[in-house]
Structure formats: structure tokens, C-alpha cells
PDB file of N, CA and C in Angstrom:
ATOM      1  N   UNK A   1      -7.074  -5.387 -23.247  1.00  0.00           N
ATOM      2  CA  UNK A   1      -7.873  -4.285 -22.736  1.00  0.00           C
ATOM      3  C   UNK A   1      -6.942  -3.271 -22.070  1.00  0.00           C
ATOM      4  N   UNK A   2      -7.173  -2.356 -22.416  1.00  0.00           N
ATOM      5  CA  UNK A   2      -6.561  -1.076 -21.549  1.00  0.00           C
ATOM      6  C   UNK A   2      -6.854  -1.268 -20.071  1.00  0.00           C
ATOM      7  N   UNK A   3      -5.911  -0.278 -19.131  1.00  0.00           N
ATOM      8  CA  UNK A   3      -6.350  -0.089 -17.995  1.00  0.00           C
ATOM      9  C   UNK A   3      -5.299   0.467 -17.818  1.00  0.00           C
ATOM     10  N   UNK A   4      -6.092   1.150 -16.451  1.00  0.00           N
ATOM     11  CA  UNK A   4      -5.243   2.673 -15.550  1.00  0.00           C
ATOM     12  C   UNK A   4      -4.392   1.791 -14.187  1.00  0.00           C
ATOM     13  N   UNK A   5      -4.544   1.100 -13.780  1.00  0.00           N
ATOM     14  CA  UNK A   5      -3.535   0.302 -12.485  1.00  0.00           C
ATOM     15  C   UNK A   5      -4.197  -1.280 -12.493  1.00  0.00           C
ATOM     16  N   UNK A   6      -2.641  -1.421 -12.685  1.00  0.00           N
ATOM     17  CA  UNK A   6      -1.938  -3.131 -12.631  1.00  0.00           C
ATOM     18  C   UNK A   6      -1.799  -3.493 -11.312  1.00  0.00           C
ATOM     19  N   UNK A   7      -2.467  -4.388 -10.677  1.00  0.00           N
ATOM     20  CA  UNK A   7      -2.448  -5.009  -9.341  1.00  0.00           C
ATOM     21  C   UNK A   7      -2.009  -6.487  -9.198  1.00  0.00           C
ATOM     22  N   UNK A   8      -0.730  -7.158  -9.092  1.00  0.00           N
ATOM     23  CA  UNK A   8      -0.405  -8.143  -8.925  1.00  0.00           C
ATOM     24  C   UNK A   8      -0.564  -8.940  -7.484  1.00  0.00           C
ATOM     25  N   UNK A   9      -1.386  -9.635  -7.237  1.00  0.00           N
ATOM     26  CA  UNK A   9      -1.836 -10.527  -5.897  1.00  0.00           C
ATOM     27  C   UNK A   9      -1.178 -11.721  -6.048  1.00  0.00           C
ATOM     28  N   UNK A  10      -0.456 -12.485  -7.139  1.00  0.00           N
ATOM     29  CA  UNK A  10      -0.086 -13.667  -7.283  1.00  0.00           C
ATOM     30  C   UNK A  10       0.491 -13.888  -5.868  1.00  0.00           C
ATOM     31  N   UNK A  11       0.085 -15.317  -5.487  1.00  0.00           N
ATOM     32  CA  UNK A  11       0.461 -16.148  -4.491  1.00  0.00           C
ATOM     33  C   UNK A  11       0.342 -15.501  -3.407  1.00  0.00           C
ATOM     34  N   UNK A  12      -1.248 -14.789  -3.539  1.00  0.00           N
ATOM     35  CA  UNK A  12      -1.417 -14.078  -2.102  1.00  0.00           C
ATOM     36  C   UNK A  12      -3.008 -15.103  -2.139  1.00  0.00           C
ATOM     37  N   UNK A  13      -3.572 -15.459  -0.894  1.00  0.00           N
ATOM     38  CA  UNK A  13      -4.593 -15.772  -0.831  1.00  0.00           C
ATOM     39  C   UNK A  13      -6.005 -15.637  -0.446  1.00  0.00           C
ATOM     40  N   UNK A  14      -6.802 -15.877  -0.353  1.00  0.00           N
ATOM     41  CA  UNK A  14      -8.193 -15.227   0.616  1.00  0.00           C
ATOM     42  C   UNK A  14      -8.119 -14.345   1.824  1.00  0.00           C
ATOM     43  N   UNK A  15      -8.319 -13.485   1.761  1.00  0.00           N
ATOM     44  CA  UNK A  15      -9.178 -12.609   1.444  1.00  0.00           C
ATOM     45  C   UNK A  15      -8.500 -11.319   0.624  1.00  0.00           C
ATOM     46  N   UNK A  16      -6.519 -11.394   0.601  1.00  0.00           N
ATOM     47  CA  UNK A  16      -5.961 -10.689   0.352  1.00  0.00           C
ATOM     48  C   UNK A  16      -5.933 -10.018  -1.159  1.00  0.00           C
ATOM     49  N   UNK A  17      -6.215 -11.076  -1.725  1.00  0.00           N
ATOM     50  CA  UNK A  17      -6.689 -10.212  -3.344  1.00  0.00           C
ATOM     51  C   UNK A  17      -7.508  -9.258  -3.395  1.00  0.00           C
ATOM     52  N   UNK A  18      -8.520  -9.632  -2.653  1.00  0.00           N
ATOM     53  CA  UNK A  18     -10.339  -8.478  -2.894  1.00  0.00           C
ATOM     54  C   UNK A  18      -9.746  -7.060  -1.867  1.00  0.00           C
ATOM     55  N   UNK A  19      -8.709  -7.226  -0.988  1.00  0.00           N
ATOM     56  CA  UNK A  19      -8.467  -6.349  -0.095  1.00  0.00           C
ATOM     57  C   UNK A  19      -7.937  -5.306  -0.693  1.00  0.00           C
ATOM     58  N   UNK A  20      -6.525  -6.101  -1.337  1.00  0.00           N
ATOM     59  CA  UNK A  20      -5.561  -4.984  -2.110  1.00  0.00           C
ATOM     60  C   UNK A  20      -6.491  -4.415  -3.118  1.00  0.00           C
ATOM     61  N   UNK A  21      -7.700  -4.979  -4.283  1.00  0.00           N
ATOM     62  CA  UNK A  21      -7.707  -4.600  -5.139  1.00  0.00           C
ATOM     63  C   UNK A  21      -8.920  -3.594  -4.413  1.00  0.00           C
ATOM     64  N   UNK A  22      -9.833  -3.678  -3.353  1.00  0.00           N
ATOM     65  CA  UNK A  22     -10.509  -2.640  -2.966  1.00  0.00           C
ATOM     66  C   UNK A  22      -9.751  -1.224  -2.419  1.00  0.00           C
ATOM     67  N   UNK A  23      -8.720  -1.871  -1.794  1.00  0.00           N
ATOM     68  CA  UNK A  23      -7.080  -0.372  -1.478  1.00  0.00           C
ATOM     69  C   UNK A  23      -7.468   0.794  -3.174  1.00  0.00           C
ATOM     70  N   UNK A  24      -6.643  -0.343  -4.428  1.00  0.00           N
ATOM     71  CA  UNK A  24      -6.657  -0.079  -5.098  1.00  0.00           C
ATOM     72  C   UNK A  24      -7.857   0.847  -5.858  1.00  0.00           C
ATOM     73  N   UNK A  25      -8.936   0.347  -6.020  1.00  0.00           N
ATOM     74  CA  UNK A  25     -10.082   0.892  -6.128  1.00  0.00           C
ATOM     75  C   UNK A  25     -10.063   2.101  -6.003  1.00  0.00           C
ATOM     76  N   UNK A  26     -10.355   2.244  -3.991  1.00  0.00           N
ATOM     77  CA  UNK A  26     -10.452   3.291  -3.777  1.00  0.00           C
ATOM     78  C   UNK A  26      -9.979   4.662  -3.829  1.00  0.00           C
ATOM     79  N   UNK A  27      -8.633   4.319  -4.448  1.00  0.00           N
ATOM     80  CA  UNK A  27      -7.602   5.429  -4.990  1.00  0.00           C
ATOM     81  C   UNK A  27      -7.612   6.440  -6.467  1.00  0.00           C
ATOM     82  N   UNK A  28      -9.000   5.089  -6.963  1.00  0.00           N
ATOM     83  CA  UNK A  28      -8.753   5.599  -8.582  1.00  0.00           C
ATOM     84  C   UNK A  28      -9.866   6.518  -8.769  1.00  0.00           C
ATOM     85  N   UNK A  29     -10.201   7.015  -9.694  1.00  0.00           N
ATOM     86  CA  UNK A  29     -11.514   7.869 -10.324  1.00  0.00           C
ATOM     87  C   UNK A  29     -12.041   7.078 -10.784  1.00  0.00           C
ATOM     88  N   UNK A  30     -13.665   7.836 -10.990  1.00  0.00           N
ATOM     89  CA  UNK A  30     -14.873   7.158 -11.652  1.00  0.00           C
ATOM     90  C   UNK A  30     -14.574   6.674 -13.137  1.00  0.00           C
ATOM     91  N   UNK A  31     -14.242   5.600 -13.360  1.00  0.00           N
ATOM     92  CA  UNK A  31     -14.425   5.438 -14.861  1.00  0.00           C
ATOM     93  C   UNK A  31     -13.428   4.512 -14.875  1.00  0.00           C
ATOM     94  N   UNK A  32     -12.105   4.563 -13.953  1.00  0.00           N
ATOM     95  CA  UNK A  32     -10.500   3.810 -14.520  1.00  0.00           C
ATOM     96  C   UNK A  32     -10.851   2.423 -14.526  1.00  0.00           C
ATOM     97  N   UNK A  33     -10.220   1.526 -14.873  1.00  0.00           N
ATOM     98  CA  UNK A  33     -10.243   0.771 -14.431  1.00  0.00           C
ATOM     99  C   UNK A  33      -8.685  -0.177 -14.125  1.00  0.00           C
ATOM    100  N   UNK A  34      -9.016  -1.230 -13.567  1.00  0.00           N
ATOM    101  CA  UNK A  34      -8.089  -1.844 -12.551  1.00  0.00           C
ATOM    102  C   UNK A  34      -7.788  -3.455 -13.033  1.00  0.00           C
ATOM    103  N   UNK A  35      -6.593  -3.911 -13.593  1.00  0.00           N
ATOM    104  CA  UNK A  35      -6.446  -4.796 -13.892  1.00  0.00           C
ATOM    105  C   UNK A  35      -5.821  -6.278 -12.675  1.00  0.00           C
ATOM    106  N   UNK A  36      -5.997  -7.013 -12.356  1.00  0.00           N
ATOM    107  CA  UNK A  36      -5.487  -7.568 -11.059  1.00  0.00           C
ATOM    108  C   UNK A  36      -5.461  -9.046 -11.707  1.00  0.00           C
ATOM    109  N   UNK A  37      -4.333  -9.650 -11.166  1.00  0.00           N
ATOM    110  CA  UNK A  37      -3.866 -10.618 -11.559  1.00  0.00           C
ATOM    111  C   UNK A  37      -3.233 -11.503 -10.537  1.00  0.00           C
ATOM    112  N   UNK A  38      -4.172 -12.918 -10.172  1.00  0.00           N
ATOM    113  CA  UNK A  38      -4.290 -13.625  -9.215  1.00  0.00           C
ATOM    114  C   UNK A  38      -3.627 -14.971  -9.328  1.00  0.00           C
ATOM    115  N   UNK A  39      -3.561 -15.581  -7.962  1.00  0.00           N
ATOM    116  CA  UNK A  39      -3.233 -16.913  -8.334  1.00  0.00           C
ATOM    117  C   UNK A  39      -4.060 -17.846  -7.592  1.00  0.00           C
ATOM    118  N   UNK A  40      -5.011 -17.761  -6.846  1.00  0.00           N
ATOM    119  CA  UNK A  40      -5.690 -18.002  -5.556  1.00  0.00           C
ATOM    120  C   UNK A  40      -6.944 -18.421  -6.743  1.00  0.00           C
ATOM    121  N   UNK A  41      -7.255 -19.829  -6.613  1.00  0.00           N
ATOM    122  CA  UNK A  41      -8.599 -20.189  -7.780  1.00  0.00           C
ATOM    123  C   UNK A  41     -10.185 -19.310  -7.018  1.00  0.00           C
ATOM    124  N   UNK A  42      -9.875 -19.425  -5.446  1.00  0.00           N
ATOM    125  CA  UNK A  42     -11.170 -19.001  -4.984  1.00  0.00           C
ATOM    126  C   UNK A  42     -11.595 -17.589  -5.505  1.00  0.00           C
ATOM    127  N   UNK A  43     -10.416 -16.691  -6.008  1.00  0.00           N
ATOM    128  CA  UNK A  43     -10.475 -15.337  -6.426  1.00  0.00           C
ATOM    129  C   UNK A  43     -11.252 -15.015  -7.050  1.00  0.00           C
ATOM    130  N   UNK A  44     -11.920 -15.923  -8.455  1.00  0.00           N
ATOM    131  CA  UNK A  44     -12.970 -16.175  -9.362  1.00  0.00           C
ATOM    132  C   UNK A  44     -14.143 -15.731  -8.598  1.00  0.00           C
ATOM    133  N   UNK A  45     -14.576 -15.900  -7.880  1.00  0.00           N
ATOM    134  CA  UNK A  45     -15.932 -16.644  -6.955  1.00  0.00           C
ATOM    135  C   UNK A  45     -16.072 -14.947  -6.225  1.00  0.00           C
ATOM    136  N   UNK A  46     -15.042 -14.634  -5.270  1.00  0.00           N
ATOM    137  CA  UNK A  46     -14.574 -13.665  -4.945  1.00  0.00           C
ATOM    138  C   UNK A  46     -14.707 -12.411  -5.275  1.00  0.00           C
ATOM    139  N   UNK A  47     -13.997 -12.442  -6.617  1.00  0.00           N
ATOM    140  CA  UNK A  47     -14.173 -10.790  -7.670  1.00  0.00           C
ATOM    141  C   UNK A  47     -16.107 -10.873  -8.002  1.00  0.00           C
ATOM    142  N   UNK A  48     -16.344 -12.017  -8.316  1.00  0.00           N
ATOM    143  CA  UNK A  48     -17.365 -11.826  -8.881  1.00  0.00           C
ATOM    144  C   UNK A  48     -18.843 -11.492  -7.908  1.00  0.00           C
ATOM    145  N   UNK A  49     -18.753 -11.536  -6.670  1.00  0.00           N
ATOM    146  CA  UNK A  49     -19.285 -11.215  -5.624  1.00  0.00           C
ATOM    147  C   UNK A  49     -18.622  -9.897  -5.052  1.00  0.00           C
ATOM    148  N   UNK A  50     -17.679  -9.442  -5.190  1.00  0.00           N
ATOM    149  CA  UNK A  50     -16.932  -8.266  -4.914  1.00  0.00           C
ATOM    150  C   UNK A  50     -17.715  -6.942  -5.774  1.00  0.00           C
ATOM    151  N   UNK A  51     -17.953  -7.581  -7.163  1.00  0.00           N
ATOM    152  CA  UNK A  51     -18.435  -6.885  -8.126  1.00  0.00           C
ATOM    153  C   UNK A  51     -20.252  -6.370  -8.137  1.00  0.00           C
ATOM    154  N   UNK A  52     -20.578  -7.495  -7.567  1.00  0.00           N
ATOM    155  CA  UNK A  52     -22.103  -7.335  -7.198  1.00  0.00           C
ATOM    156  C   UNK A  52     -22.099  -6.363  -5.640  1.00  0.00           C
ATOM    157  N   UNK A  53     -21.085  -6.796  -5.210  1.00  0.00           N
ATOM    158  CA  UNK A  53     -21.508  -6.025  -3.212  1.00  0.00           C
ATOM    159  C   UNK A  53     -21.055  -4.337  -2.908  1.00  0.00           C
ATOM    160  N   UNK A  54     -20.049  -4.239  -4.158  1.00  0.00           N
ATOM    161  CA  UNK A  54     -19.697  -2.908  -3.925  1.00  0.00           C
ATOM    162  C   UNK A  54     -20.154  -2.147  -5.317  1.00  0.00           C
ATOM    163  N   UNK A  55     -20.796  -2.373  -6.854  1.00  0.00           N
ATOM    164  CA  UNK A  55     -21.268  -1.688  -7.628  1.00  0.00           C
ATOM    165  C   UNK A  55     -20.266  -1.710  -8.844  1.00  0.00           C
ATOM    166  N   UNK A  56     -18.959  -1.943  -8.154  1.00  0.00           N
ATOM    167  CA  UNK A  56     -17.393  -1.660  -9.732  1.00  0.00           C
ATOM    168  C   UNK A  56     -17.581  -3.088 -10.189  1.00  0.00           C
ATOM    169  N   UNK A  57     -17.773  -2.771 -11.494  1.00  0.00           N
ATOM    170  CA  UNK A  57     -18.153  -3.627 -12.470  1.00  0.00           C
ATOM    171  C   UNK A  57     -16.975  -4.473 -13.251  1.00  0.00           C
ATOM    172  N   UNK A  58     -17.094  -5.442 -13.159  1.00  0.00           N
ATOM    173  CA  UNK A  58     -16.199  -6.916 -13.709  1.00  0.00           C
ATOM    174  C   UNK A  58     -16.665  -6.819 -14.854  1.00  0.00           C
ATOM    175  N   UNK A  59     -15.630  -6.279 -15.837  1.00  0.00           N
ATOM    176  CA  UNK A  59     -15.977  -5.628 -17.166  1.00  0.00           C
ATOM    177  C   UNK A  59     -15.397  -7.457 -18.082  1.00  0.00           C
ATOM    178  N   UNK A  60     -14.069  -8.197 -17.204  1.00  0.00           N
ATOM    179  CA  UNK A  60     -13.955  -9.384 -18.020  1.00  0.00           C
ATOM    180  C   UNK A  60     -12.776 -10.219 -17.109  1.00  0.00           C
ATOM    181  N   UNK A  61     -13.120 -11.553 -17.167  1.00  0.00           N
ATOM    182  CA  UNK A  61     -12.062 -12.747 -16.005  1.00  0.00           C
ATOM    183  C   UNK A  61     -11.786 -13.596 -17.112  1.00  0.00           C
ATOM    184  N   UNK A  62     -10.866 -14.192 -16.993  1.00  0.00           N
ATOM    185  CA  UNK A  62      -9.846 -14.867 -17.677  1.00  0.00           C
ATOM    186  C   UNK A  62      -8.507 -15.794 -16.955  1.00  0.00           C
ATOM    187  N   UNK A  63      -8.319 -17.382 -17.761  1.00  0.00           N
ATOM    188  CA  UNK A  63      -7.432 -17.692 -16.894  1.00  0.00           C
ATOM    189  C   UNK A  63      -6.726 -18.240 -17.952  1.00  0.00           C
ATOM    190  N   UNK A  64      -5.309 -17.979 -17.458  1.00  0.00           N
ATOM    191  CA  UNK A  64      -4.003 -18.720 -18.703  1.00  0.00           C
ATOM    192  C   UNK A  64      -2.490 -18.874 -17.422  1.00  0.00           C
ATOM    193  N   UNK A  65      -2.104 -19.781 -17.693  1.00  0.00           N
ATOM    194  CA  UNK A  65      -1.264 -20.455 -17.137  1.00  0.00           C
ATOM    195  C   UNK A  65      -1.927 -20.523 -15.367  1.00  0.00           C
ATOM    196  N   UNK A  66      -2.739 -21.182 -15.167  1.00  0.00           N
ATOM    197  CA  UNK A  66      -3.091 -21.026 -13.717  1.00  0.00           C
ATOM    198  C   UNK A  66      -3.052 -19.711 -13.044  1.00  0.00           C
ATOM    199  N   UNK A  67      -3.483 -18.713 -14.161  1.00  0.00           N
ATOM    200  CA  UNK A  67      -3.290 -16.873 -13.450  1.00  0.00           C
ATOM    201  C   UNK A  67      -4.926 -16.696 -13.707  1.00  0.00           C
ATOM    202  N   UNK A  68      -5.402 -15.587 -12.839  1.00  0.00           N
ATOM    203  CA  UNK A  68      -6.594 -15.284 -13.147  1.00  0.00           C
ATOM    204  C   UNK A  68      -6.711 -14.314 -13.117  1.00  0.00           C
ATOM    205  N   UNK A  69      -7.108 -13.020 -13.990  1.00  0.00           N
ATOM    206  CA  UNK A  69      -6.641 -12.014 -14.506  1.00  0.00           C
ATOM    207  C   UNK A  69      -8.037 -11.397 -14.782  1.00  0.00           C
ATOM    208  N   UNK A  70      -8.192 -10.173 -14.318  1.00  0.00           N
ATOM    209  CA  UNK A  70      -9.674  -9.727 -13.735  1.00  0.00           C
ATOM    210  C   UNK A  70      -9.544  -8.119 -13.668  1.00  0.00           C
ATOM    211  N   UNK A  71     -10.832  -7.665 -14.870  1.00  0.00           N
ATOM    212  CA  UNK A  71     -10.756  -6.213 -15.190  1.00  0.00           C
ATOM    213  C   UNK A  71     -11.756  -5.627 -14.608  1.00  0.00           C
ATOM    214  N   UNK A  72     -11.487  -4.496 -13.609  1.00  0.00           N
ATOM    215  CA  UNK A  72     -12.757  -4.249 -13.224  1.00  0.00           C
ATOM    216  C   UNK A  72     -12.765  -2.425 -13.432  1.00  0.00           C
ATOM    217  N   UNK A  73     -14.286  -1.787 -13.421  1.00  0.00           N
ATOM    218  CA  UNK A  73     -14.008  -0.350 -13.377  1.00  0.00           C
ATOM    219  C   UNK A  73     -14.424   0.350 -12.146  1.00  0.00           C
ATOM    220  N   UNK A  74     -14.185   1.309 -12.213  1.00  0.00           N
ATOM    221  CA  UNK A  74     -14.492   1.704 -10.793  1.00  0.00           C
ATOM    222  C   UNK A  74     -16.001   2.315 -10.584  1.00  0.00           C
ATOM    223  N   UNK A  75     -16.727   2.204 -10.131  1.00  0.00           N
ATOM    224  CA  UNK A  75     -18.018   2.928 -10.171  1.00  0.00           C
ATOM    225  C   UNK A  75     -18.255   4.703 -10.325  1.00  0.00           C
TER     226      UNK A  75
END
């Protein structure tokens, strides 16, 4: 999938993923979206409640080598 900003959180943990990638967020325009790539399993649980509480939509989550890798757009 395409995307406008790459956000690496690996081996950062609760709450610090949803933080940076809301930083992130808030920087971009309506439409971009934001690729972020985790290592923290709770992150799953996290984005996907992140996605319901603020409206930017979890377009797709995915996990390969213990990474969890999470596309979202911006509202």
C-alpha cells in the first residue's frame, strides 16, 4: 500500500506508539495516510480503538516477523 509518512515505534511501548502516530497524524492533510510500524503486541488493541475514538480510519494491520504494521488515513 502506498503512503505519505513512515512512522517507526519499534521497541517503544504503551502508550508511546498511539502518541507518536497521533504527533504524526496531526501534521498530515485530509486524505494521507500514515504507515506505523510497531513492536509492542498491545498496539493491535490500541490502533484499533485509536481508530474508532478519533475518526482516522485503519484502512489495514498486519503482522510478520513479530512487527505490526498499521495503515491508517487521516480524517
Amino acid at each position: 500500500m502506498d503512503f505519505h509518512i513512515d512512522l517507526d515505534t519499534r521497541g517503544l511501548h504503551c502508550p508511546l506508539p498511539i502518541l507518536k502516530a497521533k504527533k504524526a497524524l496531526a501534521d498530515m492533510k485530509t486524505g494521507q495516510i500514515l504507515r506505523v510500524v510497531a513492536t509492542d503486541p498491545g498496539s493491535v488493541r490500541d490502533f484499533q480503538a485509536f481508530a474508532r475514538q478519533t475518526g482516522n480510519e485503519l484502512l489495514d494491520k498486519s503482522e510478520e516477523n513479530k512487527e505490526f504494521i498499521f495503515f491508517m488515513r487521516r480524517k
